[in-house]
Protein backbone atom coordinates (compact mmCIF):
# COMPACT_ATOMS: atom_id res chain seq x y z
CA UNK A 1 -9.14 10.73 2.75
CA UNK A 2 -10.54 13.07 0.59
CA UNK A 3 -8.57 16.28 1.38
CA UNK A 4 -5.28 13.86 1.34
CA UNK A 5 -6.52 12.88 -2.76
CA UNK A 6 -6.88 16.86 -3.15
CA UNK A 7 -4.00 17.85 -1.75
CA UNK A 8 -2.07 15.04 -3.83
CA UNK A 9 -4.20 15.74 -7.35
CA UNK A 10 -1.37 17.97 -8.71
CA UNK A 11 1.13 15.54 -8.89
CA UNK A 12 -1.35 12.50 -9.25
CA UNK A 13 -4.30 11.14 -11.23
CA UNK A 14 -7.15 10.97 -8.56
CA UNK A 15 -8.43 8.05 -10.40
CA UNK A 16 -5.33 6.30 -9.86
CA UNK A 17 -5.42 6.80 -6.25
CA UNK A 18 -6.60 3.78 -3.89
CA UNK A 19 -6.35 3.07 -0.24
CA UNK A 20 -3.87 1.09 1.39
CA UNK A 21 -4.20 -2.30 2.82
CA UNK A 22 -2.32 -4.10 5.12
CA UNK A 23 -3.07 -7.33 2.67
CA UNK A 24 -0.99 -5.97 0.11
CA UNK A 25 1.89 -3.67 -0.64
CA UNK A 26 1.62 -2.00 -3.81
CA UNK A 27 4.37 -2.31 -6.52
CA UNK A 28 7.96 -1.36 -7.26
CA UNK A 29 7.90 1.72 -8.83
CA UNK A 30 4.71 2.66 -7.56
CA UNK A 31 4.13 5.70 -5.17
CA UNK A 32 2.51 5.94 -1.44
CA UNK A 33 1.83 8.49 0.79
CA UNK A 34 0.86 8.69 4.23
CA UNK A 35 -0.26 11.20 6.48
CA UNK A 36 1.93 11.92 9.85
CA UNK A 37 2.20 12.00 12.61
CA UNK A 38 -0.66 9.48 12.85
CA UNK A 39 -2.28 10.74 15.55
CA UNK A 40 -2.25 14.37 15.02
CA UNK A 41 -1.45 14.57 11.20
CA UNK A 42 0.01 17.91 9.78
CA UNK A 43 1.44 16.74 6.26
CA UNK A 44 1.54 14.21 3.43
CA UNK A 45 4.53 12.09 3.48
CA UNK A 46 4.88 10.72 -0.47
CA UNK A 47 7.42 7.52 -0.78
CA UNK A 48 8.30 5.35 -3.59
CA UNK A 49 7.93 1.57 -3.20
CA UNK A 50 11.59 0.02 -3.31
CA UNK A 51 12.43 -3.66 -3.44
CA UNK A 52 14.08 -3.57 -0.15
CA UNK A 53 13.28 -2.84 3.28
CA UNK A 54 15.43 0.24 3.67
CA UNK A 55 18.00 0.28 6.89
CA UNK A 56 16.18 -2.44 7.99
CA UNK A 57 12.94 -0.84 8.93
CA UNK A 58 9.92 -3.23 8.08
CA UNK A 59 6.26 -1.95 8.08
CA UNK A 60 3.10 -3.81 9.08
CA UNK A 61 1.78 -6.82 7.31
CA UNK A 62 2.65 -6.88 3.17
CA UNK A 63 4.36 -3.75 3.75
CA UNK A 64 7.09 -5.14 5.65
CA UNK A 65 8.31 -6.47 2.50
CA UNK A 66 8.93 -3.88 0.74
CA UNK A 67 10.90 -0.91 1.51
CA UNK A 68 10.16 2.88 0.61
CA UNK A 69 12.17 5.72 -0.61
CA UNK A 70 11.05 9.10 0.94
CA UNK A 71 10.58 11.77 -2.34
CA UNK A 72 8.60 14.91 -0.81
CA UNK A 73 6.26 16.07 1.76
CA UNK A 74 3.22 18.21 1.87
CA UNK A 75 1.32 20.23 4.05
CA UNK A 76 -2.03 18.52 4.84
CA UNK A 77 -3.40 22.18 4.91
């Protein structure tokens, strides 16, 4: 987790960064990013949270009702 916030502080406030929870989606308007592939991760995958499930994909718990607009990805390294 922490070399994801380090890799993300140039474009984000660490302060402002939280984990994410199958309990709740964040926000419209609000930004997450994910690591992939999940099980052998090589970069940062940073999305903005939509209103709408986009092309009909639908993530896991809360997520799945929101969709998420792909902005940029990162190296992990």
């Amino acid at each position: 987790m922490e070399a994801v916030k380090e890799r993300l502080a140039d474009k984000f406030k660490k302060e402002n960064m939280q984990p994410a929870s199958l309990e709740k989606a964040g926000e419209v308007g609000e930004y997450v990013a994910m690591i992939w592939p999940p099980m052998a991760p090589s970069e940062i995958v940073v999305s903005e949270i939509t209103a709408d499930p986009a092309g009909g994909e639908k993530g896991m718990g809360a997520w799945a009702s929101v969709g998420q607009k792909e902005l940029f990805r990162l190296p992990l390294k």
